[in-house]
C-alpha atoms as a PDB file:
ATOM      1  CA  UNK A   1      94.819 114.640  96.656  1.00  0.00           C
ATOM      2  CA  UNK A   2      93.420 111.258  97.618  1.00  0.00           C
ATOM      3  CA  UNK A   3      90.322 110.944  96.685  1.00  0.00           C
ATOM      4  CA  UNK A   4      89.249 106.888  95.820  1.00  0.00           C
ATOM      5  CA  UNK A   5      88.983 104.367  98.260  1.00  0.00           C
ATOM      6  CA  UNK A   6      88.968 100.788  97.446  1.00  0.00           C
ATOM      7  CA  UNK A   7      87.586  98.088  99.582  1.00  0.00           C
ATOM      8  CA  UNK A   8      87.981  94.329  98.201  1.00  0.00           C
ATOM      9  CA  UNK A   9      84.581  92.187  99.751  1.00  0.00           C
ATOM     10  CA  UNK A  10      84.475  89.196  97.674  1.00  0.00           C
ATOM     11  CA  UNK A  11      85.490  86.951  99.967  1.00  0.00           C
ATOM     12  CA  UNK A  12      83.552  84.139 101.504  1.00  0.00           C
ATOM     13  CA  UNK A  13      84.010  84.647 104.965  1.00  0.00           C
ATOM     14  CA  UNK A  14      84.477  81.409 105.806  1.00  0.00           C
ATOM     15  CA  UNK A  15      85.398  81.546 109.448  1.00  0.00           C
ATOM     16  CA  UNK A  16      82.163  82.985 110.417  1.00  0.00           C
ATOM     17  CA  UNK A  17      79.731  79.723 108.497  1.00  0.00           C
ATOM     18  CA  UNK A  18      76.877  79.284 108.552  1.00  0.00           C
ATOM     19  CA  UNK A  19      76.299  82.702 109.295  1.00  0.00           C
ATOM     20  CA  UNK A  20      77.988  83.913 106.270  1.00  0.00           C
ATOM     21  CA  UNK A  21      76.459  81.580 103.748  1.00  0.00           C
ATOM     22  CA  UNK A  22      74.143  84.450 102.254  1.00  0.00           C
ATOM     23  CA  UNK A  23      75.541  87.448 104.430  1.00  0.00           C
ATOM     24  CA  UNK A  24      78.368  89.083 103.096  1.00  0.00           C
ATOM     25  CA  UNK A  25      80.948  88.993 106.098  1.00  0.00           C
ATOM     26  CA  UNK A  26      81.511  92.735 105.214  1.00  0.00           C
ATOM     27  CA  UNK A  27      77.775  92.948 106.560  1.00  0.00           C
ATOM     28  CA  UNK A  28      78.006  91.390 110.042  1.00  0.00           C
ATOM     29  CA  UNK A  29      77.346  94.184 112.817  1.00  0.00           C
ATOM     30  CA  UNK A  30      78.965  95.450 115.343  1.00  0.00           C
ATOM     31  CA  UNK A  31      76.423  96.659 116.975  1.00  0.00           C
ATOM     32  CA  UNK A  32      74.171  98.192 114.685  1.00  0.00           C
ATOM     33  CA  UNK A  33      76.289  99.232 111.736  1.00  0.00           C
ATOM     34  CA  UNK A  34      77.682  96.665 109.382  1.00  0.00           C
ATOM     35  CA  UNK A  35      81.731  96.241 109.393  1.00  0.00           C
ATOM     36  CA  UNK A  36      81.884  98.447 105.913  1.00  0.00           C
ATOM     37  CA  UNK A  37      80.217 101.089 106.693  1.00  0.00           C
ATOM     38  CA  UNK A  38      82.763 101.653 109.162  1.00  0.00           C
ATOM     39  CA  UNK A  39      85.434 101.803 106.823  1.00  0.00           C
ATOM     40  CA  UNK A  40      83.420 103.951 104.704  1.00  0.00           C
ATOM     41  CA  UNK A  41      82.878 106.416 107.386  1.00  0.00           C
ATOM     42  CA  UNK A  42      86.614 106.306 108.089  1.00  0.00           C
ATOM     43  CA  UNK A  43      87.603 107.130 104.511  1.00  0.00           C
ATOM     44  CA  UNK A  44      84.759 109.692 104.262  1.00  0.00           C
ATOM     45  CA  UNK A  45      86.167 111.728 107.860  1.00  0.00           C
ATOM     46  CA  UNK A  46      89.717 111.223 105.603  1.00  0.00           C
ATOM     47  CA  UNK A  47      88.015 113.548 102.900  1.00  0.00           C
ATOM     48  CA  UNK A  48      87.674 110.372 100.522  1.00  0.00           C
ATOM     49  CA  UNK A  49      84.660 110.808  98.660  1.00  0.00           C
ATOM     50  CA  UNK A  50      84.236 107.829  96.096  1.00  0.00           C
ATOM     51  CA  UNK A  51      84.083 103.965  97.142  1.00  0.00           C
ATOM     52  CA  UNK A  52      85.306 101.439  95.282  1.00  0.00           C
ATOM     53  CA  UNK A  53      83.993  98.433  95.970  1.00  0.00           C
ATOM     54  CA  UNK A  54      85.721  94.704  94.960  1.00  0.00           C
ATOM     55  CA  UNK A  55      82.378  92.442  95.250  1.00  0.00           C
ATOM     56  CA  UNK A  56      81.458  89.031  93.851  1.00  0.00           C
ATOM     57  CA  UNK A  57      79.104  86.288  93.515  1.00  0.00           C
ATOM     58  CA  UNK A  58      76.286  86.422  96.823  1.00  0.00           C
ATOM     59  CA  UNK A  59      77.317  90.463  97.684  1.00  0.00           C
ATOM     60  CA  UNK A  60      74.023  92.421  96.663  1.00  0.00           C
ATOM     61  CA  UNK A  61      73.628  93.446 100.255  1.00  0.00           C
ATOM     62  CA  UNK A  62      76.266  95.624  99.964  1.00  0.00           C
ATOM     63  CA  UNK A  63      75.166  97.488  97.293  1.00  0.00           C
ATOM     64  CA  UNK A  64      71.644  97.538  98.596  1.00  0.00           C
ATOM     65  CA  UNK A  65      72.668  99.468 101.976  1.00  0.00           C
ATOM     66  CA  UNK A  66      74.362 101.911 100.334  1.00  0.00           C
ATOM     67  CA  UNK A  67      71.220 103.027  98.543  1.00  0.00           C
ATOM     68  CA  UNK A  68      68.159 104.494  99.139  1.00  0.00           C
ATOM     69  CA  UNK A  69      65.391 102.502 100.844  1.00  0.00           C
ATOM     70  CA  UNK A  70      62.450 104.138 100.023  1.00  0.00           C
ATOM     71  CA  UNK A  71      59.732 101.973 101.316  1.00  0.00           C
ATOM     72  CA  UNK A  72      61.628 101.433 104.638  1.00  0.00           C
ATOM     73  CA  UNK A  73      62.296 105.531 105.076  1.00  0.00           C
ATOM     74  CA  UNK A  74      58.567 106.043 103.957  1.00  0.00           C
ATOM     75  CA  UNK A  75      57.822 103.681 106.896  1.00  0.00           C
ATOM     76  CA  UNK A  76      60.048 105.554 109.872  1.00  0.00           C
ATOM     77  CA  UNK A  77      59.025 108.608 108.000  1.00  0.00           C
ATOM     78  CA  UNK A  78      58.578 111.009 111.448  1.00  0.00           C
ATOM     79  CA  UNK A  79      59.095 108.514 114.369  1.00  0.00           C
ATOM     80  CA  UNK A  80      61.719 107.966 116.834  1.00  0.00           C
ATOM     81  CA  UNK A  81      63.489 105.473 114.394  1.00  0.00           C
ATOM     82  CA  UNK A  82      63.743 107.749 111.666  1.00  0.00           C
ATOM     83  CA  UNK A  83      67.528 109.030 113.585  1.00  0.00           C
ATOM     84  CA  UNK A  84      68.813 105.719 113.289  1.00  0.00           C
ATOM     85  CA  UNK A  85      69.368 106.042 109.197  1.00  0.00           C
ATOM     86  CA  UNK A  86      70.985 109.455 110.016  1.00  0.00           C
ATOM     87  CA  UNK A  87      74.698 108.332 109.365  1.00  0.00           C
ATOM     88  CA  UNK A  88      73.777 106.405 106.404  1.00  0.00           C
ATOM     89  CA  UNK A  89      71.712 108.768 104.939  1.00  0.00           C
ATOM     90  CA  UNK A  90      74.905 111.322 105.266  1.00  0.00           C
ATOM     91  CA  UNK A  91      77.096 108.804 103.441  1.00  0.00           C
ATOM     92  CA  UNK A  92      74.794 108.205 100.818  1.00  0.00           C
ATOM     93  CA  UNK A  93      74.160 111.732 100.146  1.00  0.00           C
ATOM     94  CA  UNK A  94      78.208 112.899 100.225  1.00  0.00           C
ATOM     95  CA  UNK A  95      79.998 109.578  98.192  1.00  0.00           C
ATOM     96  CA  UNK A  96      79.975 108.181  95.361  1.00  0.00           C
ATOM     97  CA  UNK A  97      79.804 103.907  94.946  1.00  0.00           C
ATOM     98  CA  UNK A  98      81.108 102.492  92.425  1.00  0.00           C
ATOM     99  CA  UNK A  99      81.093  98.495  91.917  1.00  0.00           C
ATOM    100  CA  UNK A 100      83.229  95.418  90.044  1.00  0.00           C
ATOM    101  CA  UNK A 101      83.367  91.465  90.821  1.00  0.00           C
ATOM    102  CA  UNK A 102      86.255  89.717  91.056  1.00  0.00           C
ATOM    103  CA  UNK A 103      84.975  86.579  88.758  1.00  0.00           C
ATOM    104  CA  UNK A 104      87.925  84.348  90.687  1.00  0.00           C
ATOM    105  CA  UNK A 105      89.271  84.523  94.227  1.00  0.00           C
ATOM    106  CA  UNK A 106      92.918  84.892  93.851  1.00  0.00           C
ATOM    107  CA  UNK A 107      94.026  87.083  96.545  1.00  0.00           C
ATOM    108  CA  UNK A 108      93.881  90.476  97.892  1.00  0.00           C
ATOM    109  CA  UNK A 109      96.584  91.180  95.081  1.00  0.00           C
ATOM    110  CA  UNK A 110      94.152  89.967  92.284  1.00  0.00           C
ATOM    111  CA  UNK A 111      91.480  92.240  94.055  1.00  0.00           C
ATOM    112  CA  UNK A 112      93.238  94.860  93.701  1.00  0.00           C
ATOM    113  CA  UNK A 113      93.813  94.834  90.353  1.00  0.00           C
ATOM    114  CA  UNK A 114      90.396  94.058  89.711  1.00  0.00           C
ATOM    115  CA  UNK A 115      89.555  97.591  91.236  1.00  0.00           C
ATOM    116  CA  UNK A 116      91.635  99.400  88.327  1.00  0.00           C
ATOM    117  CA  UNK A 117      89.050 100.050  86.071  1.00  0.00           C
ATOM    118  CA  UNK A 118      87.155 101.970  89.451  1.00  0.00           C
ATOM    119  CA  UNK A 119      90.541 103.682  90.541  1.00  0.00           C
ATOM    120  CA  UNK A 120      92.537 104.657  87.309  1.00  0.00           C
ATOM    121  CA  UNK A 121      96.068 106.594  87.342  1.00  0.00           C
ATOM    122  CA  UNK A 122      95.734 107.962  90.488  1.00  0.00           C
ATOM    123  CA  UNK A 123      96.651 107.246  94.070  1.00  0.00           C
ATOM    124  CA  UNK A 124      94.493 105.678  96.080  1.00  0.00           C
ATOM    125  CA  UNK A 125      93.397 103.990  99.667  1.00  0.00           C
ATOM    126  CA  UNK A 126      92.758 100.307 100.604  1.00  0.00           C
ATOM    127  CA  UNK A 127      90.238  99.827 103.373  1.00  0.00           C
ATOM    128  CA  UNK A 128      90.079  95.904 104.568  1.00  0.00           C
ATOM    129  CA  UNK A 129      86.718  96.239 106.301  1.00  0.00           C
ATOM    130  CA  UNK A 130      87.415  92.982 108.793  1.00  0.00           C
ATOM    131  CA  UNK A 131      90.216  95.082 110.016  1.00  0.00           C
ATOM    132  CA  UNK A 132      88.023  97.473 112.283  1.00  0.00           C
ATOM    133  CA  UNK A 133      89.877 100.554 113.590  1.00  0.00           C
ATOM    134  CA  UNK A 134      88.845 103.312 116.194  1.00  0.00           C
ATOM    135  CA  UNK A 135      90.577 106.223 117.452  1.00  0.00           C
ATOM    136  CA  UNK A 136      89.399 109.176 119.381  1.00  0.00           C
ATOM    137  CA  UNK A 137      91.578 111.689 117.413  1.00  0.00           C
ATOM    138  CA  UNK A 138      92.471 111.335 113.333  1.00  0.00           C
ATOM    139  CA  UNK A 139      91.517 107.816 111.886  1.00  0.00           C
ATOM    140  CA  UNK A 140      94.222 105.930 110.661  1.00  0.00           C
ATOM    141  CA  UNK A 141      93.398 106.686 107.393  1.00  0.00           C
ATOM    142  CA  UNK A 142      93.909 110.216 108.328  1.00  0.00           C
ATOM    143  CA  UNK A 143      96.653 109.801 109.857  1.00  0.00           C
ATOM    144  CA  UNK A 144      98.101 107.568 106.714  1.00  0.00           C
ATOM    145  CA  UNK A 145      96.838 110.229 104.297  1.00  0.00           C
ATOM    146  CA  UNK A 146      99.542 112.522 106.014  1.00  0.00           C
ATOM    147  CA  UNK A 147     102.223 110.381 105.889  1.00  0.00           C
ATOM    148  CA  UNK A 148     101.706 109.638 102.234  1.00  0.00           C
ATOM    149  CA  UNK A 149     101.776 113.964 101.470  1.00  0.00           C
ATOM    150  CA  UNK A 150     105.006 113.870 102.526  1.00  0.00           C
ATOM    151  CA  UNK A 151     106.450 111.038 101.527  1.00  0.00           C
ATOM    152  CA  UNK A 152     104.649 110.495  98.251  1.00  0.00           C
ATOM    153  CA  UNK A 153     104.767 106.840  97.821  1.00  0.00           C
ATOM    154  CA  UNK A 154     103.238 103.799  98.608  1.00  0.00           C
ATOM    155  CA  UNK A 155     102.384 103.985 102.677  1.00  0.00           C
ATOM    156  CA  UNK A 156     101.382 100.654 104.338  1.00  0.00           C
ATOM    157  CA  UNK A 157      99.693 100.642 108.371  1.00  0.00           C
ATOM    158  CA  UNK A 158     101.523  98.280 110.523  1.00  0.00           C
ATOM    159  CA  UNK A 159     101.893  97.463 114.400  1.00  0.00           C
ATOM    160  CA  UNK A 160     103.605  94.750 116.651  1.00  0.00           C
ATOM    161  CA  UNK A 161     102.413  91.633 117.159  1.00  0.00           C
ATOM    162  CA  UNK A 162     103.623  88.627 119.294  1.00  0.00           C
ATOM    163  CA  UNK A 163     105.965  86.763 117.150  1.00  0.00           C
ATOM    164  CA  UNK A 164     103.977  83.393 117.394  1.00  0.00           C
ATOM    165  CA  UNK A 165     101.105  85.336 115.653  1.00  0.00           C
ATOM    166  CA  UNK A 166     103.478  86.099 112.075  1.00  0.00           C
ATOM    167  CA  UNK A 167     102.149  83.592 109.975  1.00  0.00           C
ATOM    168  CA  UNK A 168      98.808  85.483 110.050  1.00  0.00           C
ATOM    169  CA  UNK A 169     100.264  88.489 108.389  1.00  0.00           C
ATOM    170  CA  UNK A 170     102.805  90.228 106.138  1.00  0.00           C
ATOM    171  CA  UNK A 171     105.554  90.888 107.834  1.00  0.00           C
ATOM    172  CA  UNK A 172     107.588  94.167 106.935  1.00  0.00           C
ATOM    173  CA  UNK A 173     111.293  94.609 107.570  1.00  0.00           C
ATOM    174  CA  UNK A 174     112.517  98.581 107.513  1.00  0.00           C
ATOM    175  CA  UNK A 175     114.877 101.472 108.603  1.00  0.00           C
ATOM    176  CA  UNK A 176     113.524 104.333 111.000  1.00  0.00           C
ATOM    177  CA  UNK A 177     113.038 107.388 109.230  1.00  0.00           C
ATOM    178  CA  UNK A 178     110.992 109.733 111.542  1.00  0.00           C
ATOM    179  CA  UNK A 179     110.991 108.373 115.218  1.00  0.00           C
ATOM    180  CA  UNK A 180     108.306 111.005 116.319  1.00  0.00           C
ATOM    181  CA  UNK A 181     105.893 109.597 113.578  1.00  0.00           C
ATOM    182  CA  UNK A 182     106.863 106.140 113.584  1.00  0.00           C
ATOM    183  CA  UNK A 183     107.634 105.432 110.082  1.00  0.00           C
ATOM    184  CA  UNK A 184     110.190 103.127 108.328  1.00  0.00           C
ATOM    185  CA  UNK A 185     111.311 102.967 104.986  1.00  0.00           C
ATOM    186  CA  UNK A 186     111.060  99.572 103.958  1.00  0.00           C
ATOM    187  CA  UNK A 187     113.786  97.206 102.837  1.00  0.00           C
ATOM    188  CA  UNK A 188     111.973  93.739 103.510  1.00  0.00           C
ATOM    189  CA  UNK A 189     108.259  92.316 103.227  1.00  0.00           C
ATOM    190  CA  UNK A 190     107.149  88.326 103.584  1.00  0.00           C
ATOM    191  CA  UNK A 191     103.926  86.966 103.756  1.00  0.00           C
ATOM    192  CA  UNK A 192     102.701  84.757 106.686  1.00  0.00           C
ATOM    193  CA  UNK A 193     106.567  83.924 107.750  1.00  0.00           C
ATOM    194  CA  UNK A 194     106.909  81.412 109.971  1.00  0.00           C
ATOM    195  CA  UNK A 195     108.109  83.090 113.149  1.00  0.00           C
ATOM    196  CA  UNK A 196     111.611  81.629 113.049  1.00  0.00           C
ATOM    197  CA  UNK A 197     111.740  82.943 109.380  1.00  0.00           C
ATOM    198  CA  UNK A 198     110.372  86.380 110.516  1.00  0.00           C
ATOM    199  CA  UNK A 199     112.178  89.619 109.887  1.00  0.00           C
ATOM    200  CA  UNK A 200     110.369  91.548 112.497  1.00  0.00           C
ATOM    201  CA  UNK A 201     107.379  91.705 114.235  1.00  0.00           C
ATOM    202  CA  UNK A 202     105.545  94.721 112.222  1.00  0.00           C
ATOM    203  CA  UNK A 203     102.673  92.955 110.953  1.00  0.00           C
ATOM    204  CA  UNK A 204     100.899  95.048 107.797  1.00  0.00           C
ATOM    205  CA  UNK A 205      96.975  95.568 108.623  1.00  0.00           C
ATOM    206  CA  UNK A 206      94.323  96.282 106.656  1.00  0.00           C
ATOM    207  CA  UNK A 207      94.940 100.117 105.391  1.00  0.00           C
ATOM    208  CA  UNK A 208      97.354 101.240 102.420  1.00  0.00           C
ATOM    209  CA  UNK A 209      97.643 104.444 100.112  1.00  0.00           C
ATOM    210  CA  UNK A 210      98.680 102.628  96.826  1.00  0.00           C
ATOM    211  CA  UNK A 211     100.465 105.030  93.773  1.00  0.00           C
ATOM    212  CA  UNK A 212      98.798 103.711  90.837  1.00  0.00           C
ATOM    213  CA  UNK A 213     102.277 102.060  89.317  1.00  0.00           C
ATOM    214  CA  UNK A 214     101.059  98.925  91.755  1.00  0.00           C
ATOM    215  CA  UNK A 215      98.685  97.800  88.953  1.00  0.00           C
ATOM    216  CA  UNK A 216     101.304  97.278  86.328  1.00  0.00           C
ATOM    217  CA  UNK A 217     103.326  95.703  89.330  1.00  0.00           C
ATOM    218  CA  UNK A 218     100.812  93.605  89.756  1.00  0.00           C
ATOM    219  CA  UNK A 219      99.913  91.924  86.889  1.00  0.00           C
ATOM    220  CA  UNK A 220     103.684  90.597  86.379  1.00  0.00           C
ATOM    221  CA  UNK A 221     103.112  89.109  89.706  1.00  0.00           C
ATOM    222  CA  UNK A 222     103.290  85.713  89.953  1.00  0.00           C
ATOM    223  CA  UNK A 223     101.255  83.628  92.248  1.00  0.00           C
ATOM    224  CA  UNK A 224     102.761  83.271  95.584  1.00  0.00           C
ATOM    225  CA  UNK A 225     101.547  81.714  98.657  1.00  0.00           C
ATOM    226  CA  UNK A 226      98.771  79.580  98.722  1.00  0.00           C
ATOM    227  CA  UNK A 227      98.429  79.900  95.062  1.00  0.00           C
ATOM    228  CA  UNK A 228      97.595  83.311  95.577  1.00  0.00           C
ATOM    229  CA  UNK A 229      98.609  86.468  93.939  1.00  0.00           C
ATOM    230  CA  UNK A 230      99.986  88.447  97.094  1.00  0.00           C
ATOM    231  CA  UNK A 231      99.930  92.301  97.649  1.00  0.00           C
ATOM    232  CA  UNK A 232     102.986  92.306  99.524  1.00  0.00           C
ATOM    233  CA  UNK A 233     104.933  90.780  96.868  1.00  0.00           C
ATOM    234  CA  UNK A 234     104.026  93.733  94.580  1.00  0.00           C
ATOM    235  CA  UNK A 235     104.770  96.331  97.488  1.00  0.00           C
ATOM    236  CA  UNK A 236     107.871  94.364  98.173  1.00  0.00           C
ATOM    237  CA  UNK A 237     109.194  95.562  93.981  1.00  0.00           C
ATOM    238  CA  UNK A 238     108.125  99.208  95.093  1.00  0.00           C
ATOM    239  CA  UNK A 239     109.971  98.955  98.276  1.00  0.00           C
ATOM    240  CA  UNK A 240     113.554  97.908  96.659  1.00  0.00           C
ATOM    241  CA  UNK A 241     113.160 101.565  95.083  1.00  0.00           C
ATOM    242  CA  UNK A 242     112.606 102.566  98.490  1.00  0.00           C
ATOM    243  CA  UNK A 243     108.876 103.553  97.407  1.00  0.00           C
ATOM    244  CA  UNK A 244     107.122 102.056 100.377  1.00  0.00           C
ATOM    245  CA  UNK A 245     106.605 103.586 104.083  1.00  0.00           C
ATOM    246  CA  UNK A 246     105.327 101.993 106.582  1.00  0.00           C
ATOM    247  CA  UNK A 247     103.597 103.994 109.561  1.00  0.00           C
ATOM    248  CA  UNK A 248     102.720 102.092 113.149  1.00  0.00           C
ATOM    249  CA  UNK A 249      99.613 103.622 113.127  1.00  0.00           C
ATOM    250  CA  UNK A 250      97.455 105.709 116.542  1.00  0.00           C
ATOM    251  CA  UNK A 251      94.693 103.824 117.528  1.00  0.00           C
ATOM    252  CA  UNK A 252      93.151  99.976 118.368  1.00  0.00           C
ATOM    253  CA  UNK A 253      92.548  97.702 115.461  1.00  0.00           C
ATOM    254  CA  UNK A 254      90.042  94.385 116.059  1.00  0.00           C
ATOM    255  CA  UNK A 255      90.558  91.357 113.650  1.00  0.00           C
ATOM    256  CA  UNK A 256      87.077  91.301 112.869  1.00  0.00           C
ATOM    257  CA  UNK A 257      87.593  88.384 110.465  1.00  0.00           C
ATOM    258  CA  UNK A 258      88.392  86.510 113.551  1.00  0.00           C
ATOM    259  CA  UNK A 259      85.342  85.208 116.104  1.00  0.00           C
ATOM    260  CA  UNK A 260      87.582  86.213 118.925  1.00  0.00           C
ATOM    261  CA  UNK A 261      88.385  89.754 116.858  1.00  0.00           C
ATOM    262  CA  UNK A 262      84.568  90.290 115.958  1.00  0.00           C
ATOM    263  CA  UNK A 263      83.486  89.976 119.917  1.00  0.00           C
ATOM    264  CA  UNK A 264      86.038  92.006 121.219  1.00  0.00           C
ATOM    265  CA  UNK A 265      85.520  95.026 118.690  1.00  0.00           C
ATOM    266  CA  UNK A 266      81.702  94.486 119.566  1.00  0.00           C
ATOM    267  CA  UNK A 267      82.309  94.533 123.464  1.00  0.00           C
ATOM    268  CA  UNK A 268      84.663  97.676 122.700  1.00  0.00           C
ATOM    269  CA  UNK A 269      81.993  99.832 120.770  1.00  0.00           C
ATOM    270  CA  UNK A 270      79.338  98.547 123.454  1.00  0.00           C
ATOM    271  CA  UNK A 271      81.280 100.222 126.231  1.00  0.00           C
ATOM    272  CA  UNK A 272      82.062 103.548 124.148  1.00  0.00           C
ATOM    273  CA  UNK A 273      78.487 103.706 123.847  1.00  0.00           C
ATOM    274  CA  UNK A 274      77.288 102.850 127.171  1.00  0.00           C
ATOM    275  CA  UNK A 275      80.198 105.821 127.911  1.00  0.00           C
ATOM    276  CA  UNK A 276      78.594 108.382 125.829  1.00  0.00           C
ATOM    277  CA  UNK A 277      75.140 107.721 127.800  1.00  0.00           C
ATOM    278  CA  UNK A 278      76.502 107.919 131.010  1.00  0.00           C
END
C-alpha cells in the first residue's frame, strides 16, 4: 500500500515575480485554496495519509498553513467564516507533514532524492503542485494508484500535447499494453526534446508512483540538461528493465506554473463553483 506522498516546493517560482518574491508559488490561490493544498487533498481522497514536503530557503508559509492557527480559529470561533477552515481543518486532523530543504536547486531529480530520508524503502507518490488536476470521478492519483497495483513498478501520468509544445516536457516513447486503460510500457524517455528530435507526443506531467530503487538510481545520475539532475533520466534506467508504465491519465490538468495555466485553472474552478450554486 501507498501510503507517502512527496511534493518538491523549493523552487523560486520565477515566472510569477514579483509576486513570488516572499510567496511560495506553491501558495498562490486559485480561488481560495492555495495550489498545494490541492494536491494534498488529491493524495488524501487517494488514501495517502503522510506528506512529504521538499521546501527551501523563503517556504515557512507552507508549513504554517498546514498547522493550527489558533488565534485566527479563536477569532471565527462561531461565525459564518468559521466553514471556510473546514477542509483544512480535515487535512490537518487526518495527515501527517513531514518537512526537508533542498540546500541547492538542482532539479526535480535532486528533489527527489532529497525527500529519502521522509519516504524510506517504500513506494511512494510525486505530487507537482503547479500541475493542478480535476476530475469529477477518481483523481489521477487514484486512478495512478491502480495502475501501479497491478503493474507494480514505477507508473508515470502522461497526455498529448501539440508537438511544438515538447521542449516543455519529458517526452516518453512506449508500447501499448492495455488499450482500455491507456497504458504503455515504456522503451524511451527525453527531456525537453526539440520537436524534430521528439519520440512522441506523450508529455510526462506532474504525478508519479516511484518504487524506492529510484533513489539509488538517482544518485549515480549525472547532471543532464541544464546542469540539472533530471528525473526522467533515472526513470529512463528503470524503464530499459521495462519497470516504468505510463498511464494517459482521466481528467483536465492546468499548467499552473504558467500565467496563462494559473488563469485558466482559476476561470475553470470559478465556473464549477458558480455551477454548484446554481
Amino acid at each position: 500500500m501507498i501510503k507517502k506522498c512527496l511534493f518538491p516546493a523549493a523552487g523560486y517560482g520565477t515566472r510569477f515575480l514579483p509576486a513570488t518574491k516572499a510567496t511560495p508559488k506553491e501558495m498562490l490561490p486559485i480561488l481560495t485554496k492555495p495550489l498545494i493544498q490541492y494536491g494534498v487533498e488529491e493524495a488524501a481522497n487517494a488514501g495517502l495519509t503522510t506528506m512529504a514536503i521538499i521546501t527551501g530557503r523563503g517556504k515557512r508559509a507552507i508549513e504554517d498553513h498546514f498547522d493550527r492557527s489558533y488565534e485566527l480559529e479563536h477569532q471565527i470561533q462561531g461565525s459564518p467564516k468559521e466553514k471556510l477552515m473546514t477542509q483544512i481543518r480535515s487535512i490537518i486532523a487526518t495527515c501527517t507533514f513531514s518537512y526537508t530543504r533542498q540546500i541547492e536547486m538542482k532539479g526535480l531529480g535532486h528533489a527527489i532524492l532529497t525527500g529519502e530520508t521522509l519516504i524510506g524503502n517504500e513506494a511512494f507518490a510525486v505530487i507537482l503542485a503547479d500541475d493542478l488536476c480535476d476530475n469529477d470521478g477518481d483523481s489521477v492519483l487514484s486512478q495512478m494508484i491502480e495502475v501501479y497495483e497491478k503493474y507494480q513498478c514505477s507508473v508515470v501520468a502522461v497526455e498529448e500535447v501539440p508537438l511544438d509544445q515538447t521542449d516543455k516536457y519529458g517526452i516518453i516513447s512506449g508500447n501499448l499494453v492495455d488499450e482500455t486503460t491507456d497504458t504503455y510500457r515504456v522503451t524511451g524517455m527525453v527531456e525537453k526534446p526539440d520537436p524534430k528530435d521528439a519520440p512522441s507526443n506523450m508529455a510526462i506531467i506532474g504525478r508519479y508512483i516511484l518504487t524506492p530503487d529510484i533513489f539509488d538510481i538517482l544518485r549515480e545520475t549525472k547532471p543532464g540538461k541544464a546542469g540539472e539532475i533530471q528525473i526522467t533520466d533515472a526513470l529512463l534506467e528503470q524503464a530499459k528493465k521495462g519497470k516504468v508504465i505510463a498511464y494517459k491519465f482521466k481528467g483536465v490538468r492546468f499548467d499552473c506554473g504558467s500565467i496563462d495555466g494559473f488563469v485558466q485553472a482559476t476561470n475553470y474552478f470559478y465556473d464549477k463553483e458558480k455551477e454548484k450554486l446554481a
